[in-house]
Structures are given as C-alpha cells and as structure tokens.
PDB file of N, CA and C in Angstrom:
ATOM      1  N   UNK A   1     -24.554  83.208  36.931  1.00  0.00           N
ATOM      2  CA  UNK A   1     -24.020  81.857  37.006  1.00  0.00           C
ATOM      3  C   UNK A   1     -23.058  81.781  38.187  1.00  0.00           C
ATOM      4  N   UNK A   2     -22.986  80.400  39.117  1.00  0.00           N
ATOM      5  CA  UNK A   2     -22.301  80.382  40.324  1.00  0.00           C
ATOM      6  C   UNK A   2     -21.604  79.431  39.997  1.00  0.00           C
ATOM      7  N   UNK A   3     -20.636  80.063  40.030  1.00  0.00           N
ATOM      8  CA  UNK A   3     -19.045  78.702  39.955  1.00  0.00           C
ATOM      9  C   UNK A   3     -19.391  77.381  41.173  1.00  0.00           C
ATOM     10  N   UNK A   4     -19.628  76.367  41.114  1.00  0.00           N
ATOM     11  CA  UNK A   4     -19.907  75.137  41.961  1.00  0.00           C
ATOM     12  C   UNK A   4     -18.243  74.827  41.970  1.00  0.00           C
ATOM     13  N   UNK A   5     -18.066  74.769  43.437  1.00  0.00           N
ATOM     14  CA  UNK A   5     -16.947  74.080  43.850  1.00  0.00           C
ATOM     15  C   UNK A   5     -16.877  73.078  44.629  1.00  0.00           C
ATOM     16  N   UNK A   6     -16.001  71.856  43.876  1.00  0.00           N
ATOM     17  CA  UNK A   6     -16.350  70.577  44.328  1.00  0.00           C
ATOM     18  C   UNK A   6     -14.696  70.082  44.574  1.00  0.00           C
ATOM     19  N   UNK A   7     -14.962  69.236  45.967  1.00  0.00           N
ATOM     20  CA  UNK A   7     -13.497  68.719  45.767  1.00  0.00           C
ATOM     21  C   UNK A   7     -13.385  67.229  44.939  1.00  0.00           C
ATOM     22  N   UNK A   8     -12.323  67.088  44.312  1.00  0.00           N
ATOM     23  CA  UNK A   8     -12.041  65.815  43.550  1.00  0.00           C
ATOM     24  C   UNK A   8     -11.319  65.068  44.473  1.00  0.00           C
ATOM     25  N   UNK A   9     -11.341  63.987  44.001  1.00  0.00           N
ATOM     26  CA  UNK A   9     -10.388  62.991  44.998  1.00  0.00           C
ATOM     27  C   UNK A   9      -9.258  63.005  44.807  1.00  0.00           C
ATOM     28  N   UNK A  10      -8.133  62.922  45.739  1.00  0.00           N
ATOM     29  CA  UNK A  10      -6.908  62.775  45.013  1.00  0.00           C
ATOM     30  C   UNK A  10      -6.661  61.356  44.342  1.00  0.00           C
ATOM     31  N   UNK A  11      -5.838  61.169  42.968  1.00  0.00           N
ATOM     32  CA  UNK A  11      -5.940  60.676  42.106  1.00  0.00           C
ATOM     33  C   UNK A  11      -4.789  59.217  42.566  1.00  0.00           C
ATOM     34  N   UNK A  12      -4.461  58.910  44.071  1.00  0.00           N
ATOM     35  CA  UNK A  12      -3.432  57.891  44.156  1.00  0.00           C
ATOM     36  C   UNK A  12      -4.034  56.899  45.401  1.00  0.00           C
ATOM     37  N   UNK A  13      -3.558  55.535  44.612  1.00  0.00           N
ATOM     38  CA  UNK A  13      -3.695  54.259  45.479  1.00  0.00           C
ATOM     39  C   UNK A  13      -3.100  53.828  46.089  1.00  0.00           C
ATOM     40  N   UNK A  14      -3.071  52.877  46.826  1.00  0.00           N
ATOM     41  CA  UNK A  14      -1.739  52.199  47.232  1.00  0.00           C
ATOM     42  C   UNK A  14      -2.400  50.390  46.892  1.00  0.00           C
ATOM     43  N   UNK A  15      -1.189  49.988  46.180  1.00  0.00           N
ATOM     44  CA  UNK A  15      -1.387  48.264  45.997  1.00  0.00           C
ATOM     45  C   UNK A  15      -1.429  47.775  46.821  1.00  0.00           C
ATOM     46  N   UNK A  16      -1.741  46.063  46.908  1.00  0.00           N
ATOM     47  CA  UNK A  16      -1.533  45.193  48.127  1.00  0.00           C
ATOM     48  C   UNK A  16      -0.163  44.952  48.475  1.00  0.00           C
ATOM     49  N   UNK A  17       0.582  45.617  47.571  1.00  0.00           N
ATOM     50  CA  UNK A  17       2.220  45.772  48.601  1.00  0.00           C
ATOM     51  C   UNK A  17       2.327  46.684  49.168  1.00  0.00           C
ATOM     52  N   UNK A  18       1.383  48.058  48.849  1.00  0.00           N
ATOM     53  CA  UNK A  18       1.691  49.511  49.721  1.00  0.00           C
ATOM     54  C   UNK A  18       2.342  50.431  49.053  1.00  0.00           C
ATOM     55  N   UNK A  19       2.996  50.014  47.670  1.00  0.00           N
ATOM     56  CA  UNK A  19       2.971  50.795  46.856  1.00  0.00           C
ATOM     57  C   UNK A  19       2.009  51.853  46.477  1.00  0.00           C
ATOM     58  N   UNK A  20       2.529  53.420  46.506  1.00  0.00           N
ATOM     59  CA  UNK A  20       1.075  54.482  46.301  1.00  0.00           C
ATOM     60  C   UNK A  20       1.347  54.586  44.334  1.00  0.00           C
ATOM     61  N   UNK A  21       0.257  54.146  43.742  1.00  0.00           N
ATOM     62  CA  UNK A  21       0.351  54.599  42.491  1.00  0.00           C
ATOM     63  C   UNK A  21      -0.575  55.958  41.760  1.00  0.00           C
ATOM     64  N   UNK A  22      -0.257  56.300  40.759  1.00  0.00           N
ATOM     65  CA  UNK A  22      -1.332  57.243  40.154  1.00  0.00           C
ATOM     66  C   UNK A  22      -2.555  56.182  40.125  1.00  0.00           C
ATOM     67  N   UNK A  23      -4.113  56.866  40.352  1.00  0.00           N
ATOM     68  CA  UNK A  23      -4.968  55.635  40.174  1.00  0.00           C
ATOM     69  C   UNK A  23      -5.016  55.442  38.406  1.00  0.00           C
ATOM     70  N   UNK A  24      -5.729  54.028  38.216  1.00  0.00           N
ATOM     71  CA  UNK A  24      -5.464  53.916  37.061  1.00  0.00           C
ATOM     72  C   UNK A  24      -4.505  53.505  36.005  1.00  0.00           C
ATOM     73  N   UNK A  25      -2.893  54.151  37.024  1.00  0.00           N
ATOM     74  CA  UNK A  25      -2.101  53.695  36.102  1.00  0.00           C
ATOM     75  C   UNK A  25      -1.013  52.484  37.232  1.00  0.00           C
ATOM     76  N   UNK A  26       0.024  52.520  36.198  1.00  0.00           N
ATOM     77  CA  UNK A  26       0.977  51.576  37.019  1.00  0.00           C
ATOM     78  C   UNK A  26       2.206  53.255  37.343  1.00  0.00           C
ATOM     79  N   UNK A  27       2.226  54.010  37.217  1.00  0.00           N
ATOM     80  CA  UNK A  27       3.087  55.014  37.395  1.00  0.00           C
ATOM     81  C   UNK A  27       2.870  55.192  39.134  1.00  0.00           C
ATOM     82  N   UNK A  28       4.095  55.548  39.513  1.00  0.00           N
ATOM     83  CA  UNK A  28       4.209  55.160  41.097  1.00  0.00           C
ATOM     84  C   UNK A  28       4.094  56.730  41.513  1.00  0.00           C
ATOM     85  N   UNK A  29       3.621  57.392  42.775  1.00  0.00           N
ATOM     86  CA  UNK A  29       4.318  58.573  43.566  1.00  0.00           C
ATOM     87  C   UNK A  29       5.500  58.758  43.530  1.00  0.00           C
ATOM     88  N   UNK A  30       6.458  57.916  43.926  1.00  0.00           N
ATOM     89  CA  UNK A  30       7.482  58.330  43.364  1.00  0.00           C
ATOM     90  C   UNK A  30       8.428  59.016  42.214  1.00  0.00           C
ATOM     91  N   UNK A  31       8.152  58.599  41.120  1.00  0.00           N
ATOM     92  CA  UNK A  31       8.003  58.432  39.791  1.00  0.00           C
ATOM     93  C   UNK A  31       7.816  60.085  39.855  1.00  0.00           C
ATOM     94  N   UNK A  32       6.637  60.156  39.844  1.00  0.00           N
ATOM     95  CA  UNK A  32       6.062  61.883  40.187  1.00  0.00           C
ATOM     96  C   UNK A  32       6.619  62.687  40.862  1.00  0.00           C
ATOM     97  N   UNK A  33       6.913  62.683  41.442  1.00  0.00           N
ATOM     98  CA  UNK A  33       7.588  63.324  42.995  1.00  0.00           C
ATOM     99  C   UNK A  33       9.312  63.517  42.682  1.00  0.00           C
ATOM    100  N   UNK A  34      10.007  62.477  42.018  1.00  0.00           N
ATOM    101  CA  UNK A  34      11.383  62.567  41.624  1.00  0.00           C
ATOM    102  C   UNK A  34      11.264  63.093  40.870  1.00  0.00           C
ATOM    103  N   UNK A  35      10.439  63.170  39.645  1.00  0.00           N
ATOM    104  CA  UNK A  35      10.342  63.395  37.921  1.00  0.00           C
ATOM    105  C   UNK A  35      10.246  65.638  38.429  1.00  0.00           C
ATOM    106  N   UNK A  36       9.503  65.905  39.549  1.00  0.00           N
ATOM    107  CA  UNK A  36       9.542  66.679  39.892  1.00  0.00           C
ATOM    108  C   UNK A  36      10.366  67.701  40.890  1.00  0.00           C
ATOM    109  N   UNK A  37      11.184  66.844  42.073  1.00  0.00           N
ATOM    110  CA  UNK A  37      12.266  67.401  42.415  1.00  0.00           C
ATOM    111  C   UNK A  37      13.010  67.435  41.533  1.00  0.00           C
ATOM    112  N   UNK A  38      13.211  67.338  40.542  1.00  0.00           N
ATOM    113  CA  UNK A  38      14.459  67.033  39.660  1.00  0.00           C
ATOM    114  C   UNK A  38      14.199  68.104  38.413  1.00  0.00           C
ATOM    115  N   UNK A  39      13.398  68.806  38.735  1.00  0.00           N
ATOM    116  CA  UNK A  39      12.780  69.938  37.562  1.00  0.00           C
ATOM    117  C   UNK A  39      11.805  69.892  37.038  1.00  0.00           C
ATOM    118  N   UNK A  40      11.518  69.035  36.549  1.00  0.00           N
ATOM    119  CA  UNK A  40      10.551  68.705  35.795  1.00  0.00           C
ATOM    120  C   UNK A  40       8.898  69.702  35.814  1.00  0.00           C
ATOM    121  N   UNK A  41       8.717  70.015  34.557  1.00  0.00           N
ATOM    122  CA  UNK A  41       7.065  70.690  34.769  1.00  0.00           C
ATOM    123  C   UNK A  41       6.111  69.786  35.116  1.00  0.00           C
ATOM    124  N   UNK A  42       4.983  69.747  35.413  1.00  0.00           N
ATOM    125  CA  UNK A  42       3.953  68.751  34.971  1.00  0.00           C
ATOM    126  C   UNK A  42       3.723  68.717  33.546  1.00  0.00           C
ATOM    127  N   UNK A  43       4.120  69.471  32.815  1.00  0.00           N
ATOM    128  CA  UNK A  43       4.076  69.424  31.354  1.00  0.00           C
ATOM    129  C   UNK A  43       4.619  68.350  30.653  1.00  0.00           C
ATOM    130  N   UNK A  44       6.212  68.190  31.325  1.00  0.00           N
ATOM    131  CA  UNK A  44       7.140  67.609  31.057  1.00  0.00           C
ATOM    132  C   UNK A  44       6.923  66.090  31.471  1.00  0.00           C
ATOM    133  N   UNK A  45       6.378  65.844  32.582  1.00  0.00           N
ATOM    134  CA  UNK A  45       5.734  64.445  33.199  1.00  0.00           C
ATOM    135  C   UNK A  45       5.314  63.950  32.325  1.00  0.00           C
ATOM    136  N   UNK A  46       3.730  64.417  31.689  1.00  0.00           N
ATOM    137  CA  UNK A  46       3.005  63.988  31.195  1.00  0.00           C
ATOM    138  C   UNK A  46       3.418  62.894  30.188  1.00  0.00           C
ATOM    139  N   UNK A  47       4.196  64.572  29.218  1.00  0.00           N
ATOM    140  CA  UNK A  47       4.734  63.565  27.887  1.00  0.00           C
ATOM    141  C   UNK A  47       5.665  62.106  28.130  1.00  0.00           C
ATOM    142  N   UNK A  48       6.097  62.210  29.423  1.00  0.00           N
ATOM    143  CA  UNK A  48       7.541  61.091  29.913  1.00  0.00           C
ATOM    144  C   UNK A  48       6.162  60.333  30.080  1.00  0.00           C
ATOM    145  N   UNK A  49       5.072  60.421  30.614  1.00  0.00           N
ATOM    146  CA  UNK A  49       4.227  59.433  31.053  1.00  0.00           C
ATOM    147  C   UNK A  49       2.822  59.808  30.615  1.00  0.00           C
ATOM    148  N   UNK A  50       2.776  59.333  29.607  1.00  0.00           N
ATOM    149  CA  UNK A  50       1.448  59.457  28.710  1.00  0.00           C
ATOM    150  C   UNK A  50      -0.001  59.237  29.238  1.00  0.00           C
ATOM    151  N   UNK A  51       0.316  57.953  30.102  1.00  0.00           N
ATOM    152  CA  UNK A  51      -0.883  57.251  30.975  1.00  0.00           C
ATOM    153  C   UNK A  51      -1.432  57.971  31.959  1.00  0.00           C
ATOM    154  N   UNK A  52      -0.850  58.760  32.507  1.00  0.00           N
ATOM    155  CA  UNK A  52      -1.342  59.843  33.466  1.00  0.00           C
ATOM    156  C   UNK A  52      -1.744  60.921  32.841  1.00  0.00           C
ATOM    157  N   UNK A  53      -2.845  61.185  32.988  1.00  0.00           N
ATOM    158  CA  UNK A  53      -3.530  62.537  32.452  1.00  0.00           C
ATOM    159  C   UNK A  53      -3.300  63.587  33.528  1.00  0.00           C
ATOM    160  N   UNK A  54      -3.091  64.531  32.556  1.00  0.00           N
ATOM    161  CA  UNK A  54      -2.135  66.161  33.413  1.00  0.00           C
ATOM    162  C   UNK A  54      -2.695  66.422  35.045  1.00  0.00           C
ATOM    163  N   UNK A  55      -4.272  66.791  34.493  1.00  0.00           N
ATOM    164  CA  UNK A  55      -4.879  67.048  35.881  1.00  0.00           C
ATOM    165  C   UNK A  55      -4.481  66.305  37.179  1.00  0.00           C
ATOM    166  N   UNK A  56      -3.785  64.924  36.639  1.00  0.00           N
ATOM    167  CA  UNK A  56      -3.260  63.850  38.044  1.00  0.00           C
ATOM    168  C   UNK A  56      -2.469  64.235  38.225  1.00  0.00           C
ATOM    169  N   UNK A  57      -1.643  64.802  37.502  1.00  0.00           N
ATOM    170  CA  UNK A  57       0.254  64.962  37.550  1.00  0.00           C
ATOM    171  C   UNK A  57      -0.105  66.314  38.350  1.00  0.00           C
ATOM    172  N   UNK A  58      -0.874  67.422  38.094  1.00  0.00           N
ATOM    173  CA  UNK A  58      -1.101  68.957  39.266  1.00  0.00           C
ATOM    174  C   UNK A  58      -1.931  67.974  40.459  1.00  0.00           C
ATOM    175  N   UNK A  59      -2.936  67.310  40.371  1.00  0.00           N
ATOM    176  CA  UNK A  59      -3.336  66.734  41.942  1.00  0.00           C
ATOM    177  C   UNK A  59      -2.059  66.115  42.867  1.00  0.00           C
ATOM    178  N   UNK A  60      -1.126  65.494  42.354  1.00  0.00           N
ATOM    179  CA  UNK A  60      -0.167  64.334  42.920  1.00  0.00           C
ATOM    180  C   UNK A  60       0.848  65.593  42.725  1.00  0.00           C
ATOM    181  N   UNK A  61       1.029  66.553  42.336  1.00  0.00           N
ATOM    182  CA  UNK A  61       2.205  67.520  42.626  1.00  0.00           C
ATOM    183  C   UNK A  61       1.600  68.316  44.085  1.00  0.00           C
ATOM    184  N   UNK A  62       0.272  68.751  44.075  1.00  0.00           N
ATOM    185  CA  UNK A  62      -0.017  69.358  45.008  1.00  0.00           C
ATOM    186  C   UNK A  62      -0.975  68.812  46.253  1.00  0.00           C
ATOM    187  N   UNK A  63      -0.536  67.643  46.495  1.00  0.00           N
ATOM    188  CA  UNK A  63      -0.770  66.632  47.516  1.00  0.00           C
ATOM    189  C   UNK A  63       0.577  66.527  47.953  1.00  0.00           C
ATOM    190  N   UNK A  64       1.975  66.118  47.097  1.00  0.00           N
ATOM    191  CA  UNK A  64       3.003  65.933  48.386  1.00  0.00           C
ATOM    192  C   UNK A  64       3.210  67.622  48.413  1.00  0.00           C
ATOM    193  N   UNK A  65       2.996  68.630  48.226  1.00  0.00           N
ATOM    194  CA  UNK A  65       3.442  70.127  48.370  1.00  0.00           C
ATOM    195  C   UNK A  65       3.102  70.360  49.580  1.00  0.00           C
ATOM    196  N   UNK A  66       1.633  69.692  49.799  1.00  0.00           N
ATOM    197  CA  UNK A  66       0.837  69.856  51.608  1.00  0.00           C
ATOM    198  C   UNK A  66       1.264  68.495  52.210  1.00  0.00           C
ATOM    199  N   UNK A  67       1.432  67.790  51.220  1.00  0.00           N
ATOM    200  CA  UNK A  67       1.931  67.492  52.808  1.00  0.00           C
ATOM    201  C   UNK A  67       3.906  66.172  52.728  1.00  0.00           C
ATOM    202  N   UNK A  68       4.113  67.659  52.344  1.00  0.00           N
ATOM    203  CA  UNK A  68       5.473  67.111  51.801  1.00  0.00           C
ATOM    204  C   UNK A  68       6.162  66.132  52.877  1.00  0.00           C
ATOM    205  N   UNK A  69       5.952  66.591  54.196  1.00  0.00           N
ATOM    206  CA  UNK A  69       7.197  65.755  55.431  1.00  0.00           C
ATOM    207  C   UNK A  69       6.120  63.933  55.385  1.00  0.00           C
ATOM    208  N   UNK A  70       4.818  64.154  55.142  1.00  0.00           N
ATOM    209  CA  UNK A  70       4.431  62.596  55.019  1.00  0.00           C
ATOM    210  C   UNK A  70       4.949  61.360  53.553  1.00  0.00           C
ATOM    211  N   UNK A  71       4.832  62.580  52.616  1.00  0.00           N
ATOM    212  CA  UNK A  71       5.285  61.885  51.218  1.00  0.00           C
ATOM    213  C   UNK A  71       7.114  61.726  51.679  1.00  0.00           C
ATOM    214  N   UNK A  72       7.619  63.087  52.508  1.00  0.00           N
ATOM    215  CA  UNK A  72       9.244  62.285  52.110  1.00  0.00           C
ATOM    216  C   UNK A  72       9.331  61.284  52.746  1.00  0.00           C
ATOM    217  N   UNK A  73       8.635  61.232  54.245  1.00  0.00           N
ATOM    218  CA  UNK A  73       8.721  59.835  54.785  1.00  0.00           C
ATOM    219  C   UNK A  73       8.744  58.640  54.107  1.00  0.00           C
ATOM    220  N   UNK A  74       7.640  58.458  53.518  1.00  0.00           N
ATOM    221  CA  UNK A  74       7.101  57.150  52.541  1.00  0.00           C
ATOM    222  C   UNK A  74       8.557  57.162  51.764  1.00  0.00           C
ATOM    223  N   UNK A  75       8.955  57.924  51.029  1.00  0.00           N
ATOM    224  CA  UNK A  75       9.900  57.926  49.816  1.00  0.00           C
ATOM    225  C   UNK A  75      11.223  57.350  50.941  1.00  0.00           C
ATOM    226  N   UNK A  76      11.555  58.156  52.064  1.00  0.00           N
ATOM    227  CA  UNK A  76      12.468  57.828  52.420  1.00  0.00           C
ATOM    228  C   UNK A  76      12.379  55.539  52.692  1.00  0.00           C
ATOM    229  N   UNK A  77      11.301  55.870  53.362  1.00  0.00           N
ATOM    230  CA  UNK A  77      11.110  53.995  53.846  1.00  0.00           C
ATOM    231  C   UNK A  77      11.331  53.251  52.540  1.00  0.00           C
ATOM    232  N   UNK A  78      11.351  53.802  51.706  1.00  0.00           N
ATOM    233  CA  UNK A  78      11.277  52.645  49.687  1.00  0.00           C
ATOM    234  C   UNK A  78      12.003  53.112  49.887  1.00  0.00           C
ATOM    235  N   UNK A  79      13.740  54.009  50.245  1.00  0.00           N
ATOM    236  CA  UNK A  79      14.859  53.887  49.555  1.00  0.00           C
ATOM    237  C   UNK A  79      15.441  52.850  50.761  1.00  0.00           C
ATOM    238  N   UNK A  80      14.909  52.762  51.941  1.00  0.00           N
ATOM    239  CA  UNK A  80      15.738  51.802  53.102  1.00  0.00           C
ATOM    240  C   UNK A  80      15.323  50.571  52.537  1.00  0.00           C
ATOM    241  N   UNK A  81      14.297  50.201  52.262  1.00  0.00           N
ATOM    242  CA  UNK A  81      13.789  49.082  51.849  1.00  0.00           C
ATOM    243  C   UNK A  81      14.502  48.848  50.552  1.00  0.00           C
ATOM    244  N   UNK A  82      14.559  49.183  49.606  1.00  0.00           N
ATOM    245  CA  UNK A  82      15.300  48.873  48.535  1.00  0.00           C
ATOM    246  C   UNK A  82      16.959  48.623  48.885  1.00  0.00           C
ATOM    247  N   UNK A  83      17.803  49.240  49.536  1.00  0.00           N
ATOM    248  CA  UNK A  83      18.686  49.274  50.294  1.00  0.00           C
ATOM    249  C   UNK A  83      19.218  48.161  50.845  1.00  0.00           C
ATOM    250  N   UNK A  84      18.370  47.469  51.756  1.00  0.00           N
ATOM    251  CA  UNK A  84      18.004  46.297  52.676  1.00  0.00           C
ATOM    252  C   UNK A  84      18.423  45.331  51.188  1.00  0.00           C
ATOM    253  N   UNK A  85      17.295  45.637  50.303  1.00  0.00           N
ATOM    254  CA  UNK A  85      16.984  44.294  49.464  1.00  0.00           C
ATOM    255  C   UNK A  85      18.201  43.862  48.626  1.00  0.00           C
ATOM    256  N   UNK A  86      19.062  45.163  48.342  1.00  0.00           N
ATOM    257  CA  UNK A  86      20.455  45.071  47.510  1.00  0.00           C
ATOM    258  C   UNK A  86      21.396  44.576  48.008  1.00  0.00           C
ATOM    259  N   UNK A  87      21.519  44.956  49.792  1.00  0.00           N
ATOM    260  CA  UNK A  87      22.794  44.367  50.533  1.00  0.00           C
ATOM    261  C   UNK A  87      22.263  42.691  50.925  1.00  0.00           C
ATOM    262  N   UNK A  88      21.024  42.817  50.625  1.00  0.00           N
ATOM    263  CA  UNK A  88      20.531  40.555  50.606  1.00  0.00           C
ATOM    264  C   UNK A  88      21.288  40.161  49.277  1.00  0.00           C
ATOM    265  N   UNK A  89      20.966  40.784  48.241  1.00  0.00           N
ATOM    266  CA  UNK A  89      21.247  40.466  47.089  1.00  0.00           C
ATOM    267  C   UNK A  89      22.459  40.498  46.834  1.00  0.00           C
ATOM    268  N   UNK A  90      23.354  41.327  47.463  1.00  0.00           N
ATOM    269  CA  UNK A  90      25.021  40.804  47.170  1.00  0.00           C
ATOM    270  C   UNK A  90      25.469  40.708  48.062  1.00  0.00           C
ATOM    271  N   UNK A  91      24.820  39.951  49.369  1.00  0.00           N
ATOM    272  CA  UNK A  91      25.764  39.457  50.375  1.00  0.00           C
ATOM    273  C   UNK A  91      25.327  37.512  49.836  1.00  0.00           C
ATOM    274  N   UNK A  92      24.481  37.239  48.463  1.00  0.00           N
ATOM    275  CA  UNK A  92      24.099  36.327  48.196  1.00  0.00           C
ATOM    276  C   UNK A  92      25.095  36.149  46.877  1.00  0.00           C
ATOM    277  N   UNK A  93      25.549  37.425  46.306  1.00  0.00           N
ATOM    278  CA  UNK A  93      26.540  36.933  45.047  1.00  0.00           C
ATOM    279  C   UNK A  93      27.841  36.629  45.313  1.00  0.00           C
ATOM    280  N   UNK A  94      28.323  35.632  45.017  1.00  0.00           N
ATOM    281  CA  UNK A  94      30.070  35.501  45.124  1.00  0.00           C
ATOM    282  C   UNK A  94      30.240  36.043  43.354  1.00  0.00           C
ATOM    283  N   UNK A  95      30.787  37.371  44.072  1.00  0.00           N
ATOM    284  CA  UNK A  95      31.326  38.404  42.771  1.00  0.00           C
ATOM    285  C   UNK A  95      32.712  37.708  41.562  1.00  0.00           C
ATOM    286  N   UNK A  96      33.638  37.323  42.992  1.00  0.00           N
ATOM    287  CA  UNK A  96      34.949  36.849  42.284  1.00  0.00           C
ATOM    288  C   UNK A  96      34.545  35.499  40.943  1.00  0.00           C
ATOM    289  N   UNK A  97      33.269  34.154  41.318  1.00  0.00           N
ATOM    290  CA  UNK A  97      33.021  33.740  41.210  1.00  0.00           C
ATOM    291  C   UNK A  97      32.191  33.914  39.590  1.00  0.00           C
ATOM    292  N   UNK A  98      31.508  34.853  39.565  1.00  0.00           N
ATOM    293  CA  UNK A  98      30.373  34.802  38.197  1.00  0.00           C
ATOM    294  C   UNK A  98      31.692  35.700  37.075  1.00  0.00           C
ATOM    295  N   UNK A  99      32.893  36.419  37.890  1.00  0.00           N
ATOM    296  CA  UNK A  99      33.987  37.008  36.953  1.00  0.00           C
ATOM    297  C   UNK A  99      34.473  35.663  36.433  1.00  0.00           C
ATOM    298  N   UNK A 100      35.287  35.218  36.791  1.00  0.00           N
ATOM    299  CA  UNK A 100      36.032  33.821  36.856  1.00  0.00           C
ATOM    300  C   UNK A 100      34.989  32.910  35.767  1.00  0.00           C
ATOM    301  N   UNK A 101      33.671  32.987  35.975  1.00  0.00           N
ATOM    302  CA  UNK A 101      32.746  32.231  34.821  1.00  0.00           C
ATOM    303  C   UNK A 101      33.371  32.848  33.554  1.00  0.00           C
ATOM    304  N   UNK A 102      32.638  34.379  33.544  1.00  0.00           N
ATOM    305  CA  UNK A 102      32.768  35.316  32.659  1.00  0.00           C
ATOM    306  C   UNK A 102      34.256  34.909  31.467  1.00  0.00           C
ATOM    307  N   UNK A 103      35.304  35.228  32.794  1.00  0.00           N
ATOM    308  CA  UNK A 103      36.754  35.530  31.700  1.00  0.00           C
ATOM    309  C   UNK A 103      36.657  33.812  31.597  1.00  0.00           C
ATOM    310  N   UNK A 104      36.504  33.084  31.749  1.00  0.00           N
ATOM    311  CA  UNK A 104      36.590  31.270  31.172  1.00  0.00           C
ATOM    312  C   UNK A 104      35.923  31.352  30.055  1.00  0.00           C
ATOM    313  N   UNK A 105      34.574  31.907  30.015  1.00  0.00           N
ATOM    314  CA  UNK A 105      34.111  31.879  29.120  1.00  0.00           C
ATOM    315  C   UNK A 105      34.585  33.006  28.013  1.00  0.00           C
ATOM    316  N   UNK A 106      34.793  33.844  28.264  1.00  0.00           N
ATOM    317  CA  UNK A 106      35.322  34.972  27.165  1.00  0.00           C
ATOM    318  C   UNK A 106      36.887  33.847  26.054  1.00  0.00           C
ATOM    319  N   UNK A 107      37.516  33.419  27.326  1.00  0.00           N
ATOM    320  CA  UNK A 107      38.521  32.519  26.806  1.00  0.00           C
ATOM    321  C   UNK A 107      38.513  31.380  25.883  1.00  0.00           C
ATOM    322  N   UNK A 108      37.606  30.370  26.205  1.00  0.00           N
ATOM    323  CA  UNK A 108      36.976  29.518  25.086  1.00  0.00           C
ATOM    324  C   UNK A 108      36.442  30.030  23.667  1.00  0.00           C
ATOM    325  N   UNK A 109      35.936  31.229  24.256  1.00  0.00           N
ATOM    326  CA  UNK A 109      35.149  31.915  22.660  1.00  0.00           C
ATOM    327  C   UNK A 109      36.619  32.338  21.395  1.00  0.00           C
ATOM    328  N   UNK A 110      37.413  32.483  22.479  1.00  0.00           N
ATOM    329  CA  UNK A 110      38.457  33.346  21.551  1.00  0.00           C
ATOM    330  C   UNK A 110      39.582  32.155  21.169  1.00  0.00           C
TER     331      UNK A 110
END
C-alpha cells in the first residue's frame, strides 16, 4: 500500500471587506493567530471555537508559521486601521458632555 499525498487547501478566505476568515466559519485569522501567540494549543482553540474543526486550527497555525512576516503584516494593518477608527470615534465624542448627562441623570433618580 502507497501512502497518496495530496495537498489540501488552506482552509482561509478573505470577505468583501478583506477580512481573512477560517473558511466556513465567521472566526477571523486573527482570532487564531492571537488565541495562539498567547499560548494557546490548537486543542485549546478548538474548544474556545467549536465551529472550526481542529484540522483548520493546525492548517491556519501552520500557514502563518511559513509565512509569519506576511500574516504579521496583515495583523499589523487591522490594528492601524482599528486605531484610525477609535481616534474618529472620540475625536467625535464630547466626553465632558455624555458625563454631565450621566451625573443629571444619576441625580433625578436619587
């Protein structure tokens, strides 16, 4: 008997925003990739993320391993981008303003 060796595809998409996900699921590269710098087994993934079946969680561990400097890139551009989107988002809040709601309202209640 001859072991047939076949390559599989790797198991990730990217949405029409460019988001790379596990295929199949809504679980992001990222997701994977942090869940794994951060210790994590693929064992440990799984159970945190049920929807991904193991064999994806070892394909998507050993896709950014080869080619780790392209995956940190990507990861790095989603933390500038998220970044960007937070300093829109509170250069749009007047902070002093939703407090001042807050304690008025805490005041009436009491």
């Amino acid at each position: 008997m001859s072991l047939v060796i076949d390559t599989d595809p790797i198991p990730l998409k990217a949405d029409q925003d460019g988001v790379v996900r596990v295929a199949g699921t809504r679980v992001t590269l990222d997701t994977i990739v942090t869940a794994f710098q951060q210790g994590a087994t693929p064992e440990e993934i799984a159970e945190q993320f049920p929807t991904v079946p193991l064999p994806d969680i070892y394909a998507v561990i050993s896709f950014y391993l080869r080619h780790r400097a392209e995956v940190e890139a990507y990861l790095e551009e989603g933390r500038q981008q998220a970044e960007a989107i937070r300093r829109v988002h509170e250069s749009c809040l007047d902070r002093q303003a939703v407090r001042d709601r807050l304690l008025a309202r805490r005041a009436g209640q009491g």
